[in-house]
C-alpha atoms as a PDB file:
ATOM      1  CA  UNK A   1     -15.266  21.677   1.087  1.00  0.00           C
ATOM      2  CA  UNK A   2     -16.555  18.755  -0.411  1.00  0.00           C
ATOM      3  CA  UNK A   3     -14.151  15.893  -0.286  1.00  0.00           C
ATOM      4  CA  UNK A   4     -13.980  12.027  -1.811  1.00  0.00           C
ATOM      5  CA  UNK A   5     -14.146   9.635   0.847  1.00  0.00           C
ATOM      6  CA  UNK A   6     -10.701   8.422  -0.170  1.00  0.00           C
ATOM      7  CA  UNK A   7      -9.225  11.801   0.286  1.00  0.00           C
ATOM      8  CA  UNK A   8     -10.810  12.100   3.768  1.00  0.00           C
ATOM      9  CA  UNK A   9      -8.967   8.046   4.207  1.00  0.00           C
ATOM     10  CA  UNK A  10      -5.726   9.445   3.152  1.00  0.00           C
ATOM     11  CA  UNK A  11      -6.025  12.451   5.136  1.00  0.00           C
ATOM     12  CA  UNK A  12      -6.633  11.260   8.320  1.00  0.00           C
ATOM     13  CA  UNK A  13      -4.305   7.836   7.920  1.00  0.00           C
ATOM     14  CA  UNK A  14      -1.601  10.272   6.812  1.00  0.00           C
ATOM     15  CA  UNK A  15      -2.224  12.097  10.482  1.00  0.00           C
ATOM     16  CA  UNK A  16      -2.696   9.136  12.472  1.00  0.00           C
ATOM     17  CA  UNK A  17       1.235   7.422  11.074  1.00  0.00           C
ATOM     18  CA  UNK A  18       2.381  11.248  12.258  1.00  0.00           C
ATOM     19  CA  UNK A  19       1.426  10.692  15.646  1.00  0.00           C
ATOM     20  CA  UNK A  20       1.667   7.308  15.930  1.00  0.00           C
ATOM     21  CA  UNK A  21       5.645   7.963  15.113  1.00  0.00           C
ATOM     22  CA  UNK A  22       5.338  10.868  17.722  1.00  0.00           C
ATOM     23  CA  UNK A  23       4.236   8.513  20.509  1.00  0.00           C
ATOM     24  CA  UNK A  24       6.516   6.127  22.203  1.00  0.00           C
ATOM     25  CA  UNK A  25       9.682   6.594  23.696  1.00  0.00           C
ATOM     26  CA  UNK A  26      12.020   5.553  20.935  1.00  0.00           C
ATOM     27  CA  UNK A  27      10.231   7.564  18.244  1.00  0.00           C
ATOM     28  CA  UNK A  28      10.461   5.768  15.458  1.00  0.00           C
ATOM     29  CA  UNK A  29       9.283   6.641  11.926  1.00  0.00           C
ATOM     30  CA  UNK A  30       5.601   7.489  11.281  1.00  0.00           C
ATOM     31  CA  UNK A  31       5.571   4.292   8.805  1.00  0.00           C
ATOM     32  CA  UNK A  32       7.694   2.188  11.175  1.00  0.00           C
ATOM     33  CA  UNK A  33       5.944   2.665  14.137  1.00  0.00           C
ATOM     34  CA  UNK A  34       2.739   2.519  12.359  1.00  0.00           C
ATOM     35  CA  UNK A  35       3.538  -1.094  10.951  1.00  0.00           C
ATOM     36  CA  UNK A  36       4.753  -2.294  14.111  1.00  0.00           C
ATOM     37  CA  UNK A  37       1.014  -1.150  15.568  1.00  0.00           C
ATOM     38  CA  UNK A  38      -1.629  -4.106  15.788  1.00  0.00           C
ATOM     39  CA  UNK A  39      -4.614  -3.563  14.193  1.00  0.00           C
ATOM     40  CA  UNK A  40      -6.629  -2.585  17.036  1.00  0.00           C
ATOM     41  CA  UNK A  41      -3.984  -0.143  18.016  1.00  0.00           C
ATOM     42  CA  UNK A  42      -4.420   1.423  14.772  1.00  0.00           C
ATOM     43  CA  UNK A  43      -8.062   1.470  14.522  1.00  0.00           C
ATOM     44  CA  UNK A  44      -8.153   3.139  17.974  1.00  0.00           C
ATOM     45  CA  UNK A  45      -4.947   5.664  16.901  1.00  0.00           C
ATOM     46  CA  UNK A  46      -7.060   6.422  13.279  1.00  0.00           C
ATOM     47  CA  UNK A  47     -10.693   7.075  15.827  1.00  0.00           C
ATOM     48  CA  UNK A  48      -8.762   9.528  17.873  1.00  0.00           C
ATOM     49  CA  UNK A  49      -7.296  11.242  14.918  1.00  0.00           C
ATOM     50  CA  UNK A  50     -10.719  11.334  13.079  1.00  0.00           C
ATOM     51  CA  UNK A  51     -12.748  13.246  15.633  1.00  0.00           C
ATOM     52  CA  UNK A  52     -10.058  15.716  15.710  1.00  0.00           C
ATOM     53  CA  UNK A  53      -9.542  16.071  12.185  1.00  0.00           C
ATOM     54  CA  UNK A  54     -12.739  15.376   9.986  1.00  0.00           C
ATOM     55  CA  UNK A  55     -14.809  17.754  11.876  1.00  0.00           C
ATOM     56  CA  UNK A  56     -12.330  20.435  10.496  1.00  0.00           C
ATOM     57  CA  UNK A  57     -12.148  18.961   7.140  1.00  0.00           C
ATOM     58  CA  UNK A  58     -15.542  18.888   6.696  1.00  0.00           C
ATOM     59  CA  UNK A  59     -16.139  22.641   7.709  1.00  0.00           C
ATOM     60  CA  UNK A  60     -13.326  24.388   5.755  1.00  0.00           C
ATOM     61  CA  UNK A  61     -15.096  26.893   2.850  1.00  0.00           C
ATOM     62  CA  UNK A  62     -15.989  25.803  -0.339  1.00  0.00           C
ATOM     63  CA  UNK A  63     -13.126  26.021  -2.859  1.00  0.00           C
ATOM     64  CA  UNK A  64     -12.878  25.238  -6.611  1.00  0.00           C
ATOM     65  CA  UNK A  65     -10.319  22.661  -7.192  1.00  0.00           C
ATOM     66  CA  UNK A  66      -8.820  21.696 -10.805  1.00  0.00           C
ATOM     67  CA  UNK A  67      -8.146  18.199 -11.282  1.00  0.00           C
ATOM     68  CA  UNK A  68      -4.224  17.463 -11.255  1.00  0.00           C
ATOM     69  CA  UNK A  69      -4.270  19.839  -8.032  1.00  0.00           C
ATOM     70  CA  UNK A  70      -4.948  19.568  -4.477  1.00  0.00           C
ATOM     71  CA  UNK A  71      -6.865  22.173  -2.552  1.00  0.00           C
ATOM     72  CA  UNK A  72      -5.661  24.805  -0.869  1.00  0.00           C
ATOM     73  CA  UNK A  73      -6.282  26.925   2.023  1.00  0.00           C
ATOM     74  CA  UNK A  74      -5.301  29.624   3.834  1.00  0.00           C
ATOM     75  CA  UNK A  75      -4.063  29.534   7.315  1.00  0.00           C
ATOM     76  CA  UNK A  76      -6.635  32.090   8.398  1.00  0.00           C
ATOM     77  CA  UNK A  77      -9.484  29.381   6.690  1.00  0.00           C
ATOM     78  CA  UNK A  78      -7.991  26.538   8.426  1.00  0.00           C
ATOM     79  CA  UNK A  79      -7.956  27.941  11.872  1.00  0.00           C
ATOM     80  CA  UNK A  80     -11.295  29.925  12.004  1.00  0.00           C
ATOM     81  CA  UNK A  81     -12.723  26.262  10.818  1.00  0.00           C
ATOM     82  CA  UNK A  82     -10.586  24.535  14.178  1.00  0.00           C
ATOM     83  CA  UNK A  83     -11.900  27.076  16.576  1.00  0.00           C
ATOM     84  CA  UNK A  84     -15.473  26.681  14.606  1.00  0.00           C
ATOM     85  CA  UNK A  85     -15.324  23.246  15.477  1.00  0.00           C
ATOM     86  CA  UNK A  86     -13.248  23.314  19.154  1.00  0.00           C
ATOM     87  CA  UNK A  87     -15.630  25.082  20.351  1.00  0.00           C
ATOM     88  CA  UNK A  88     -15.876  26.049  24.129  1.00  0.00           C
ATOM     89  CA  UNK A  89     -14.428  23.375  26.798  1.00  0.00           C
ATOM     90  CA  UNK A  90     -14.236  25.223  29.932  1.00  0.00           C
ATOM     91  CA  UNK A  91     -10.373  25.316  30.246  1.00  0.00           C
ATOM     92  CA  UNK A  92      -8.175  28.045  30.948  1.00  0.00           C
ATOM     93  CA  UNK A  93      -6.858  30.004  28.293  1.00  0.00           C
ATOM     94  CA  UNK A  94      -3.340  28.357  27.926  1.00  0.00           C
ATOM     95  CA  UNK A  95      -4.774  24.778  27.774  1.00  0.00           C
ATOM     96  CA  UNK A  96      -7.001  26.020  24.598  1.00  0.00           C
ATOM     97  CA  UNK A  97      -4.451  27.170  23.018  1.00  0.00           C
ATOM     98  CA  UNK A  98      -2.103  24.170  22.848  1.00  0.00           C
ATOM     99  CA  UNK A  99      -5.323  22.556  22.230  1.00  0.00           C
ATOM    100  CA  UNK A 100      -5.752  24.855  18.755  1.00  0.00           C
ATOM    101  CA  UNK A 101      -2.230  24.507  17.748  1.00  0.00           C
ATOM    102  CA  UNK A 102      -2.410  20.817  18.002  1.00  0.00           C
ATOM    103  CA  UNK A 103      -5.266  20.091  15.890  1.00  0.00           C
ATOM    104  CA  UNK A 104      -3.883  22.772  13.164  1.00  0.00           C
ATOM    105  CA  UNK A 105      -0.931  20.911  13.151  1.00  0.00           C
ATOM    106  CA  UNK A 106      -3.013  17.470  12.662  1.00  0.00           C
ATOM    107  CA  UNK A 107      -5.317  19.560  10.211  1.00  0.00           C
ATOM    108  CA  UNK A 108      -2.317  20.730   8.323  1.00  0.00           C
ATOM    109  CA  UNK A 109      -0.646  17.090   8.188  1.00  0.00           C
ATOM    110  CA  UNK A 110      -3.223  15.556   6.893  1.00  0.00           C
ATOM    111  CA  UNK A 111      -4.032  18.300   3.931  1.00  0.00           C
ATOM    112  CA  UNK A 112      -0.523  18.545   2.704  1.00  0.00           C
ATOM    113  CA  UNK A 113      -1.283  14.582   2.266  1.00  0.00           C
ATOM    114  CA  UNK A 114      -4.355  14.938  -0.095  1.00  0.00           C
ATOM    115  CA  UNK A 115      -3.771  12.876  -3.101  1.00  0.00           C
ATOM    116  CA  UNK A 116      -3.914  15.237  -6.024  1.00  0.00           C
ATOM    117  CA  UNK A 117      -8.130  15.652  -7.385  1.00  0.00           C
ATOM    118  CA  UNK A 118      -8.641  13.450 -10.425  1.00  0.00           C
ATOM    119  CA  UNK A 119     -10.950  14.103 -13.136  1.00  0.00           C
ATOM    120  CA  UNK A 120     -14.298  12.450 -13.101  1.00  0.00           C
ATOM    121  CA  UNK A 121     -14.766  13.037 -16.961  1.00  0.00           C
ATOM    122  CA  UNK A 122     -11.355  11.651 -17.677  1.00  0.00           C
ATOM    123  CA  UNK A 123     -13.161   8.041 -16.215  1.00  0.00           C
ATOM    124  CA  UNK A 124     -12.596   5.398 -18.654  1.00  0.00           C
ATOM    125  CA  UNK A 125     -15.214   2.363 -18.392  1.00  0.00           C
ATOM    126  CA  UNK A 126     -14.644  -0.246 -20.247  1.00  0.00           C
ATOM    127  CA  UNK A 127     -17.216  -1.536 -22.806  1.00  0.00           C
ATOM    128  CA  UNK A 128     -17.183  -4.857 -21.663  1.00  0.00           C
ATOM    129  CA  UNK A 129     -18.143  -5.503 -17.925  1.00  0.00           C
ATOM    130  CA  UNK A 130     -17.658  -8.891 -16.408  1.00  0.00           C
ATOM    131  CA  UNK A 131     -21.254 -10.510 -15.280  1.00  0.00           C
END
């Protein structure tokens, strides 16, 4: 699937506020917590949610999608394209699995957050550009 860099930005900021509101002891809010972050907290937070997430992004099929929509895939196409990219760590069986489930839950976060595809041809430039 070819996405726009902003999509893969909302995507994987949309993850990262879900776990940073996950972590803590007081669990506040994904926004909360994630304002109350510095921002080297955050840029570490958004680096560990990126390797687990944009691999997966970037290897889910090819799909046509119609702007004013966002794309869609099936559950069996988002978790052959996790294991794809997991591939083998040496870990018993159990500890793979919770590893799978968590990073279709982070894949699944941050696609239901997609901003909805715009159309390229709808573009309007103006005629007059500043210098």
């Amino acid at each position: 699937m070819r996405f726009t860099e902003h999509e893969l930005t909302v995507a994987v900021t949309a993850a990262a506020k879900v776990v940073a509101g996950a972590k803590g002891r007081r669990r506040a809010r994904g926004g909360e917590a994630w304002e109350s972050m510095s921002k080297i907290e955050r840029y570490h937070l958004l680096e560990a949610v990126g390797s687990q997430v944009l691999p997966v992004l970037l290897a889910l099929p090819d799909v046509e999608v119609p702007a004013g929509t966002r794309p869609t895939f099936t559950d069996a196409q988002i978790a052959t394209a996790v294991e794809e990219t997991l591939g083998e760590s040496g870990v018993g069986r159990i500890r793979q699995k919770v590893a799978v489930a968590a990073r279709l839950t982070l894949v699944r976060t941050a696609l239901a957050q997609l901003p909805v595809r715009q159309d390229p041809d709808a573009l309007v430039v103006p005629d007059t550009l500043p210098d």
